[in-house]
PDB file of N, CA and C in Angstrom:
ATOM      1  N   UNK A   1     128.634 124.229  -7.134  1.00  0.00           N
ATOM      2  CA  UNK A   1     127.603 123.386  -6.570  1.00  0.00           C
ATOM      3  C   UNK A   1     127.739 121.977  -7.161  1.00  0.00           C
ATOM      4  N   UNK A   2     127.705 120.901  -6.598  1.00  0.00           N
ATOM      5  CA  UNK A   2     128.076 119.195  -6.651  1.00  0.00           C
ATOM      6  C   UNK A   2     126.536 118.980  -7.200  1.00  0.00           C
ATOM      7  N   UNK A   3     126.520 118.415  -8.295  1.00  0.00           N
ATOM      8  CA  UNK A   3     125.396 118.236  -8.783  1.00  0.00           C
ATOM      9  C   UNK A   3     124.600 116.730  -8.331  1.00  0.00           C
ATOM     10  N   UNK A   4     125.359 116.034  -7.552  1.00  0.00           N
ATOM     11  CA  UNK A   4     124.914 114.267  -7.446  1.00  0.00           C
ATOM     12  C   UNK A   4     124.838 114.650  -5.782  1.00  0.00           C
ATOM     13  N   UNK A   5     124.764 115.968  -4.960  1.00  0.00           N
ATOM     14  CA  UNK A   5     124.625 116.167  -3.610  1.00  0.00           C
ATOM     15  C   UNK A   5     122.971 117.040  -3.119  1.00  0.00           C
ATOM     16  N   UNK A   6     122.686 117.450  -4.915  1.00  0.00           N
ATOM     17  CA  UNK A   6     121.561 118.426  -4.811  1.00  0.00           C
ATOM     18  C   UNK A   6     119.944 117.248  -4.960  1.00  0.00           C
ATOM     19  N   UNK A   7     118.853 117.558  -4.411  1.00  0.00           N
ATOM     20  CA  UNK A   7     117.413 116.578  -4.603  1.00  0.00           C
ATOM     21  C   UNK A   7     117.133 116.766  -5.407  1.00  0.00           C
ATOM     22  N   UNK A   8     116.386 116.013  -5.701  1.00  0.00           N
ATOM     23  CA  UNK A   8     115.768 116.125  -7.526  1.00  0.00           C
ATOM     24  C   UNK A   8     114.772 117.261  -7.262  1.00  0.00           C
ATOM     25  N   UNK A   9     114.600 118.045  -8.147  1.00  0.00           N
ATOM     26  CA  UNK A   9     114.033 119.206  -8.193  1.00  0.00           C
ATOM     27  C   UNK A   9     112.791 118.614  -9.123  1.00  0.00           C
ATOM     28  N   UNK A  10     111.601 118.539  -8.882  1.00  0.00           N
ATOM     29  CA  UNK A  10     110.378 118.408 -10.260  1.00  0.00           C
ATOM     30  C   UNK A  10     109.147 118.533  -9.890  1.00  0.00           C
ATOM     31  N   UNK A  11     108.185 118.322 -10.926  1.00  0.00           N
ATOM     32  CA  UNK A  11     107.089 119.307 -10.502  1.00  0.00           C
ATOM     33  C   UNK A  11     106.296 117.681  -9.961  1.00  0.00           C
ATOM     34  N   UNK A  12     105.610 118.250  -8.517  1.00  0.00           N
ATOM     35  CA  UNK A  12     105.011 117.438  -7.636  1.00  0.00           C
ATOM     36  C   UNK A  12     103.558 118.144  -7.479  1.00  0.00           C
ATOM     37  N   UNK A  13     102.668 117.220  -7.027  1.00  0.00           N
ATOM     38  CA  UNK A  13     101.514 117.808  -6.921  1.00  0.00           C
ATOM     39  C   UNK A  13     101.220 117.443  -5.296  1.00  0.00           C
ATOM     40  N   UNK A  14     100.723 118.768  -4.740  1.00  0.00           N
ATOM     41  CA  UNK A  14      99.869 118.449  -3.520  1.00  0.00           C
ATOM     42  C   UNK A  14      98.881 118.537  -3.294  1.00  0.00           C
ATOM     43  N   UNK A  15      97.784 117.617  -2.057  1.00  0.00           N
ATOM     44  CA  UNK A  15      96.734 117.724  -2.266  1.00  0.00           C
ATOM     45  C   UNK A  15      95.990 117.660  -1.083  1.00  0.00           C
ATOM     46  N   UNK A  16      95.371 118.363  -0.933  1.00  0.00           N
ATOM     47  CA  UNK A  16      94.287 118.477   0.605  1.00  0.00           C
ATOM     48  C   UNK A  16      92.892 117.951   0.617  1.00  0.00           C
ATOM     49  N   UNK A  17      93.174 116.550   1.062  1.00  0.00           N
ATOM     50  CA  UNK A  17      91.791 115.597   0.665  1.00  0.00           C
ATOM     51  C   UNK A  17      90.585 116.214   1.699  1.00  0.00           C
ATOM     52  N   UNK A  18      91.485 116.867   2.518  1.00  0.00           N
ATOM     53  CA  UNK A  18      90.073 117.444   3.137  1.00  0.00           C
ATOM     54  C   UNK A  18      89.248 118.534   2.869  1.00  0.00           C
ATOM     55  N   UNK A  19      89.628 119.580   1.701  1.00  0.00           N
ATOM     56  CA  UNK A  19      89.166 120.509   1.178  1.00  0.00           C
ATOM     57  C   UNK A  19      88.904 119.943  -0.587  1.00  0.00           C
ATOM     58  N   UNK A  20      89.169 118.844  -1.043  1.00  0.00           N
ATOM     59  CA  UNK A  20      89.550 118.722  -2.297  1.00  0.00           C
ATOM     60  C   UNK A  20      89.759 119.429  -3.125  1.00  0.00           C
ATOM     61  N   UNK A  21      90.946 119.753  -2.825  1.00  0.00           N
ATOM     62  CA  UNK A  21      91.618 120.821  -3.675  1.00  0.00           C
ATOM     63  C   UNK A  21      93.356 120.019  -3.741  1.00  0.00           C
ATOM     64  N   UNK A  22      93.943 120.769  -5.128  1.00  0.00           N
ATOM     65  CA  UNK A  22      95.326 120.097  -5.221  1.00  0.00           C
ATOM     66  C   UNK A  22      95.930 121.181  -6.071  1.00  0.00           C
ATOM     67  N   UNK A  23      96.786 121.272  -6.247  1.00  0.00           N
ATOM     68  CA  UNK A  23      98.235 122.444  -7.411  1.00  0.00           C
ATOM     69  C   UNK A  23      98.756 121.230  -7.386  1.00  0.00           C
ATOM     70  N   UNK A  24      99.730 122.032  -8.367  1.00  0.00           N
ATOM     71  CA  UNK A  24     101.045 121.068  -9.387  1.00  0.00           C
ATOM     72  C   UNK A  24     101.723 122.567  -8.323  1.00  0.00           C
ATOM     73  N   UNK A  25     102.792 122.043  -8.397  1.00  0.00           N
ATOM     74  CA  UNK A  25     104.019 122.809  -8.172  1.00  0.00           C
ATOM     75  C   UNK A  25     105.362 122.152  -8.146  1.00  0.00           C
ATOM     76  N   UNK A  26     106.480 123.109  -8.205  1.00  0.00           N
ATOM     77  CA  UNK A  26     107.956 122.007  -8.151  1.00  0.00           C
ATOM     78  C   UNK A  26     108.196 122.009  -6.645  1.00  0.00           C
ATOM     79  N   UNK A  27     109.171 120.776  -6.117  1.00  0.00           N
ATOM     80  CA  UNK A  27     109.151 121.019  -4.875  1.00  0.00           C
ATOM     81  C   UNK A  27     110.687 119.833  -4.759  1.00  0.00           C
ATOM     82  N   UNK A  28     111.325 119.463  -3.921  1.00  0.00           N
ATOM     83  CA  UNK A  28     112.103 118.401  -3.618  1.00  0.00           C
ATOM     84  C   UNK A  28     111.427 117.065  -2.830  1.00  0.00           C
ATOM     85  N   UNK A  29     110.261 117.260  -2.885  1.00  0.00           N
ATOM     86  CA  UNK A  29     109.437 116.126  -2.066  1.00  0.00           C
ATOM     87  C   UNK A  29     109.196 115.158  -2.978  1.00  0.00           C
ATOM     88  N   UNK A  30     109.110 113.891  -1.996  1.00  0.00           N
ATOM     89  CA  UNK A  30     109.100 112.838  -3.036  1.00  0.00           C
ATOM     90  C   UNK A  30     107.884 111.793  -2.276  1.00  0.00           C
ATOM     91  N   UNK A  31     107.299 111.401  -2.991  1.00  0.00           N
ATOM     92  CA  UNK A  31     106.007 110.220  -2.462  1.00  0.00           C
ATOM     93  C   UNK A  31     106.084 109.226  -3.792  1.00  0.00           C
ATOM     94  N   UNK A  32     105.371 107.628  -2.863  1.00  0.00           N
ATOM     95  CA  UNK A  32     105.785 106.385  -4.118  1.00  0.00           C
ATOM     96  C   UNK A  32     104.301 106.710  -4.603  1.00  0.00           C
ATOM     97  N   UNK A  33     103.295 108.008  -4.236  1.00  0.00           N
ATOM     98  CA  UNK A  33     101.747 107.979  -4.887  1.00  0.00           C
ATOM     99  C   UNK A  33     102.139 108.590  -6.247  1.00  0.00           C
ATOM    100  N   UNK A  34     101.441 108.347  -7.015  1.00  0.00           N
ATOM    101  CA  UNK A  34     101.190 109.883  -7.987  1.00  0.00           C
ATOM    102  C   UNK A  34     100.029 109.382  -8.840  1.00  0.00           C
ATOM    103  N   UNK A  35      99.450 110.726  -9.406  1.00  0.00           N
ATOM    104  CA  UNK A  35      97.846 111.400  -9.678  1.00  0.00           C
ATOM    105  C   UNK A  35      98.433 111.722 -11.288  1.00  0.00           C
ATOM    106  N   UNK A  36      97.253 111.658 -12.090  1.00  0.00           N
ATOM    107  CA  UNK A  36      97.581 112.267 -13.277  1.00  0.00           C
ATOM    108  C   UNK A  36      96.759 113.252 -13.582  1.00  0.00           C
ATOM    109  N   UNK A  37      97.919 114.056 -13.694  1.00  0.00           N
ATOM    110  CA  UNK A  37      96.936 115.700 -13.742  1.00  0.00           C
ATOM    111  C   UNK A  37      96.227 116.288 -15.077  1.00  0.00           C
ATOM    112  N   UNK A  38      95.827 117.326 -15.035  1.00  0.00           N
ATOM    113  CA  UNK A  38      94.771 117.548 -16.096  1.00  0.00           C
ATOM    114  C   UNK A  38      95.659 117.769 -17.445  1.00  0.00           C
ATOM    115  N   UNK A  39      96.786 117.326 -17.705  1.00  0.00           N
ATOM    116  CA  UNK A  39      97.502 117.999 -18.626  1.00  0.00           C
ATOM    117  C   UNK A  39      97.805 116.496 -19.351  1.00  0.00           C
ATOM    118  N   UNK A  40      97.287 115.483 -18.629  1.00  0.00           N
ATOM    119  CA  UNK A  40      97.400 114.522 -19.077  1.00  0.00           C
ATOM    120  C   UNK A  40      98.843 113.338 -18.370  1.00  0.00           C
ATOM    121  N   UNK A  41      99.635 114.103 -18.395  1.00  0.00           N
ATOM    122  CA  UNK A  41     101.213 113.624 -17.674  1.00  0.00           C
ATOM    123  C   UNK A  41     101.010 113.192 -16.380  1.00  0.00           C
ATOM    124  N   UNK A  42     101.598 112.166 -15.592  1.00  0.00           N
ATOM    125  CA  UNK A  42     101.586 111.626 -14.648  1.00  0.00           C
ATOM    126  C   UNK A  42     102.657 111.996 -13.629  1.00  0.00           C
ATOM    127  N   UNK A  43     102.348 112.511 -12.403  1.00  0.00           N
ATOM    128  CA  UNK A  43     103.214 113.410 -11.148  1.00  0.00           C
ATOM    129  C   UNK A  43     102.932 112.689 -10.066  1.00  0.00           C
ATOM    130  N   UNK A  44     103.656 112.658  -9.197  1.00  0.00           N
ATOM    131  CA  UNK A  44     104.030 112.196  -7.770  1.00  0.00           C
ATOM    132  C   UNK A  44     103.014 113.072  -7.317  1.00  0.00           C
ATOM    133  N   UNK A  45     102.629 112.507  -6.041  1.00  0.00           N
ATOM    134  CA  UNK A  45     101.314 113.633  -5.123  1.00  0.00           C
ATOM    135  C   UNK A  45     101.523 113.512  -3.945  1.00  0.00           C
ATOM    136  N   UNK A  46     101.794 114.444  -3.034  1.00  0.00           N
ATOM    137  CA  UNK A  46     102.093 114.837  -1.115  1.00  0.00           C
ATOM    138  C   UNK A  46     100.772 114.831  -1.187  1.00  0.00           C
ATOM    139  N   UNK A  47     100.160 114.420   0.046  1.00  0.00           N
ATOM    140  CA  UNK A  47      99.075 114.669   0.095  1.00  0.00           C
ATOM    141  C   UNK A  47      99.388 115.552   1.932  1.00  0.00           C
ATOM    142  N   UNK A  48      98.544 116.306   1.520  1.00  0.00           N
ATOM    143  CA  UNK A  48      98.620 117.368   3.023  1.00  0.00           C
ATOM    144  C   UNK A  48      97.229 117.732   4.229  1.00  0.00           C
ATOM    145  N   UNK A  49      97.915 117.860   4.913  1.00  0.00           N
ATOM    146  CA  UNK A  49      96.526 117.958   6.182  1.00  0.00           C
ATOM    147  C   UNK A  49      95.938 119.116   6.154  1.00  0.00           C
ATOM    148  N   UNK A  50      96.687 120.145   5.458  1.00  0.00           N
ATOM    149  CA  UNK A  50      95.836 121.564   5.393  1.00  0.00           C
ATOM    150  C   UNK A  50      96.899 122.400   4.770  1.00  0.00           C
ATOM    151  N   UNK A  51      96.023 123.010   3.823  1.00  0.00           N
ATOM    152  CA  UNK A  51      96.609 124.225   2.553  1.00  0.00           C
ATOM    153  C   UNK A  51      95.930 124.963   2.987  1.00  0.00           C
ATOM    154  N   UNK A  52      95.940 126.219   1.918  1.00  0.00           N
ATOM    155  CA  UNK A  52      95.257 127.120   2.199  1.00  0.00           C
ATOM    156  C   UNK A  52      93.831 127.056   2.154  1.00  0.00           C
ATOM    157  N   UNK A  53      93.292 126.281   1.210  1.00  0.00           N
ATOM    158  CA  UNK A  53      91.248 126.127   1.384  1.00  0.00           C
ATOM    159  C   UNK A  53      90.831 125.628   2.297  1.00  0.00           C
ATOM    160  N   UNK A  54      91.977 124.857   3.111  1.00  0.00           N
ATOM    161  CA  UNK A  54      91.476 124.527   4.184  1.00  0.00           C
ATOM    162  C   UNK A  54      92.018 125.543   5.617  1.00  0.00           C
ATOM    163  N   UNK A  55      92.561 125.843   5.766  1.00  0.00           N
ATOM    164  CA  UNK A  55      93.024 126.416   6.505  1.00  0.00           C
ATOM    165  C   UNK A  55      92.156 127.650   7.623  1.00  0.00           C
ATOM    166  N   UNK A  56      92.019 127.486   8.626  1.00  0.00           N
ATOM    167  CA  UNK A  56      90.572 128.249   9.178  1.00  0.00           C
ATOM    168  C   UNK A  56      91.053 129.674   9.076  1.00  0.00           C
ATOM    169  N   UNK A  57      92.558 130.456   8.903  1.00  0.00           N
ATOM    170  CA  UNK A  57      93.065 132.005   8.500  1.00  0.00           C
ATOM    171  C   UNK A  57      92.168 132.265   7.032  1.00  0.00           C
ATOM    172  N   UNK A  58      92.947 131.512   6.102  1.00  0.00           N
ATOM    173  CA  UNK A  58      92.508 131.858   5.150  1.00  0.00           C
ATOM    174  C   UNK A  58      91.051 131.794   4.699  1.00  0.00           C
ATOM    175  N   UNK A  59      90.041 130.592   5.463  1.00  0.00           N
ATOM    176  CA  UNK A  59      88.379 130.401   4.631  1.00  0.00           C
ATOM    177  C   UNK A  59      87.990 131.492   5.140  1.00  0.00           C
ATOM    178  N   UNK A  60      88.429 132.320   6.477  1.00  0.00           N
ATOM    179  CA  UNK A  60      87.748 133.197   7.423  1.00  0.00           C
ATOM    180  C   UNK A  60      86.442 132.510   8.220  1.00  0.00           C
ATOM    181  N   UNK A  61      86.761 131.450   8.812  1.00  0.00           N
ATOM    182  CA  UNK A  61      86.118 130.460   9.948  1.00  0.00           C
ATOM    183  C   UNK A  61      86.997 130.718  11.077  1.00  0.00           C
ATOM    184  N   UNK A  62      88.046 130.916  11.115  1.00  0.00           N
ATOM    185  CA  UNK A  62      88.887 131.158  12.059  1.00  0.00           C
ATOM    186  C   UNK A  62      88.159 131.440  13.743  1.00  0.00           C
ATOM    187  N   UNK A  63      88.739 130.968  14.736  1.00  0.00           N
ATOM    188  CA  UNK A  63      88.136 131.173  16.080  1.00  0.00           C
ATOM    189  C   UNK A  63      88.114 132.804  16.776  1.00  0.00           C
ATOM    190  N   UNK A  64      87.491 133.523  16.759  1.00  0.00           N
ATOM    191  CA  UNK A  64      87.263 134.893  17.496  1.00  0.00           C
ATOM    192  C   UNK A  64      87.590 134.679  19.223  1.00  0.00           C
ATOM    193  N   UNK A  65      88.897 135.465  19.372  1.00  0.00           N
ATOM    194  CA  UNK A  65      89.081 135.446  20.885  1.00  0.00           C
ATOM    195  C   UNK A  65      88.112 136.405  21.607  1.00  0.00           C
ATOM    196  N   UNK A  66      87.505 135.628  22.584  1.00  0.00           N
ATOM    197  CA  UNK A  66      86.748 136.238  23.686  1.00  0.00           C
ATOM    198  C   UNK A  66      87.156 137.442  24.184  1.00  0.00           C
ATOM    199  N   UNK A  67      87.765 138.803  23.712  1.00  0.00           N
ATOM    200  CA  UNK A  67      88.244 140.364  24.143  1.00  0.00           C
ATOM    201  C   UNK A  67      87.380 140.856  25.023  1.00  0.00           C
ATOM    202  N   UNK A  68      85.995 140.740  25.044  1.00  0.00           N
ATOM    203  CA  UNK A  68      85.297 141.087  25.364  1.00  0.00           C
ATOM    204  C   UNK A  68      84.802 140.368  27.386  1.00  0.00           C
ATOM    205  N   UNK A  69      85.094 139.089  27.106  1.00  0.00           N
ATOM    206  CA  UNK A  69      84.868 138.611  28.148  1.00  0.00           C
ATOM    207  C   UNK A  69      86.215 138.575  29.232  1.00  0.00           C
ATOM    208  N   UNK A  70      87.378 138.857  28.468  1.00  0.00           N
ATOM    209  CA  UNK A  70      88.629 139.126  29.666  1.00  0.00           C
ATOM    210  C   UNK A  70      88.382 140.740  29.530  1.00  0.00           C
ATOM    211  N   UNK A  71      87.983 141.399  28.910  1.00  0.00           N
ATOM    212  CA  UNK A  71      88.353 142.782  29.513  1.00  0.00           C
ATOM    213  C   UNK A  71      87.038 142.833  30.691  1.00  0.00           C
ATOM    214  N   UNK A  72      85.957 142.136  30.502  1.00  0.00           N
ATOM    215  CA  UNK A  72      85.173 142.061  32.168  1.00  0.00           C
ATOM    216  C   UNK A  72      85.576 141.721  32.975  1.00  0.00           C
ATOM    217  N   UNK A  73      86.373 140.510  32.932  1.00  0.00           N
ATOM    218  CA  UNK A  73      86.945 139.494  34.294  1.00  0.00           C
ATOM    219  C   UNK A  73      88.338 141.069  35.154  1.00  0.00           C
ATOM    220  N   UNK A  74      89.244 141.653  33.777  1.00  0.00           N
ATOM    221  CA  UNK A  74      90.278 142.747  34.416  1.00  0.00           C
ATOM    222  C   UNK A  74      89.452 143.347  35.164  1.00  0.00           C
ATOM    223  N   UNK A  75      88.318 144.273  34.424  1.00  0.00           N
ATOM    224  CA  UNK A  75      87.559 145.147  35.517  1.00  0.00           C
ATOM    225  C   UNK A  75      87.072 144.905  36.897  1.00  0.00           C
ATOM    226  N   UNK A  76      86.239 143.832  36.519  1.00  0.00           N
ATOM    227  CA  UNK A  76      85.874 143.366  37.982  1.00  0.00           C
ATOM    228  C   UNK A  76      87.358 142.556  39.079  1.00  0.00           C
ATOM    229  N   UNK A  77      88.056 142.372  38.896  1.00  0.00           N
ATOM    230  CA  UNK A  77      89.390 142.343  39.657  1.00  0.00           C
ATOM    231  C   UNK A  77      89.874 143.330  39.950  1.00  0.00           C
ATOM    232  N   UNK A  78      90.368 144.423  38.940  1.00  0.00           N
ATOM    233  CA  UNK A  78      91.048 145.351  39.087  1.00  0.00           C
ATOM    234  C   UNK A  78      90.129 146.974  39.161  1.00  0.00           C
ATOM    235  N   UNK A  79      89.177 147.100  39.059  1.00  0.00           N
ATOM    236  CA  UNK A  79      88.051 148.541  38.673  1.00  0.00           C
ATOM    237  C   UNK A  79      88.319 148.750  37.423  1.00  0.00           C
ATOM    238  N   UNK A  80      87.168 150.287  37.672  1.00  0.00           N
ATOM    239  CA  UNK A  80      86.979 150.372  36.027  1.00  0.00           C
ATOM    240  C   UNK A  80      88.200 151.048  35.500  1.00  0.00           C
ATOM    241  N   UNK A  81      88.922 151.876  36.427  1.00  0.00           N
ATOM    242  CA  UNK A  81      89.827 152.426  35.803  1.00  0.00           C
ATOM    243  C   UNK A  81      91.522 151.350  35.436  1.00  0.00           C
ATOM    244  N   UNK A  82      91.377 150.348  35.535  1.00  0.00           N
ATOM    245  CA  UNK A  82      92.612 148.946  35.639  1.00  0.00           C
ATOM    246  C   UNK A  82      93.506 149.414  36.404  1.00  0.00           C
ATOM    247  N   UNK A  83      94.770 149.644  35.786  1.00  0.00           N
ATOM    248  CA  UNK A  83      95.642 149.296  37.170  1.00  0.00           C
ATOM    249  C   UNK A  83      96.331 150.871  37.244  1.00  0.00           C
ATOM    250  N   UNK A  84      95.659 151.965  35.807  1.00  0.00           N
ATOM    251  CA  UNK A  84      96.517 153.326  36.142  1.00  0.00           C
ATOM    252  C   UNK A  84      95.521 154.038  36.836  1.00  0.00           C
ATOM    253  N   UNK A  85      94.212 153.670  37.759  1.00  0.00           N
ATOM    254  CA  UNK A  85      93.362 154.300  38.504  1.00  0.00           C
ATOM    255  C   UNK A  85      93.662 155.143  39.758  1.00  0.00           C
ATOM    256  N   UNK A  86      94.777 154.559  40.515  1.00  0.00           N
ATOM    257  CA  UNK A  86      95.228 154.816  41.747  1.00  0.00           C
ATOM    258  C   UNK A  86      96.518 155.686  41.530  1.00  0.00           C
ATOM    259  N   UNK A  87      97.106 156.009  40.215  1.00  0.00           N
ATOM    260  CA  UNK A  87      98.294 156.525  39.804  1.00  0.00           C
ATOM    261  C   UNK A  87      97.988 157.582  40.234  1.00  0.00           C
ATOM    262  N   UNK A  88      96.870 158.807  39.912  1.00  0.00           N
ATOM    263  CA  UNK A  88      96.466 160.292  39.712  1.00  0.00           C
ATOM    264  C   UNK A  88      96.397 160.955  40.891  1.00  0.00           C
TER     265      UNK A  88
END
């Protein structure tokens, strides 16, 4: 492995201003921002549109598909028995 072909590997911090929340982690990403973290040392910071606290999977806000209102619309198109009614 060519060592002057590989990204700098170091620990970067990201941060989701819309949940305010942030980690340190290593990453190859690079930004001209950086935050000084609780350890005192000063890190570069991605800032991101959505991590996991924000994220509507993970808070469990997530959108509930309507199951209920397409399995009425099949019936009333198709009967109650759908489409294996006429098979028997």
């Amino acid at each position: 492995m060519q060592q002057d072909k590989q990204p700098d590997y170091r620990p970067v911090v990201f941060r989701d201003r819309s949940a305010g929340y942030a980690f340190l982690t290593r990453s190859t990403a690079t930004s001209e921002q950086t935050i000084e973290w609780d350890d005192g040392r000063t890190y570069p910071v991605v800032d991101v549109e959505i991590s996991s606290e924000s994220h509507p999977f993970y808070t469990g806000k997530a959108r509930t598909v309507d199951t209920e209102g397409r399995i009425a619309r099949f019936e009333r198109r198709y009967g109650e028995g759908g489409a294996d009614a006429g098979s028997a």
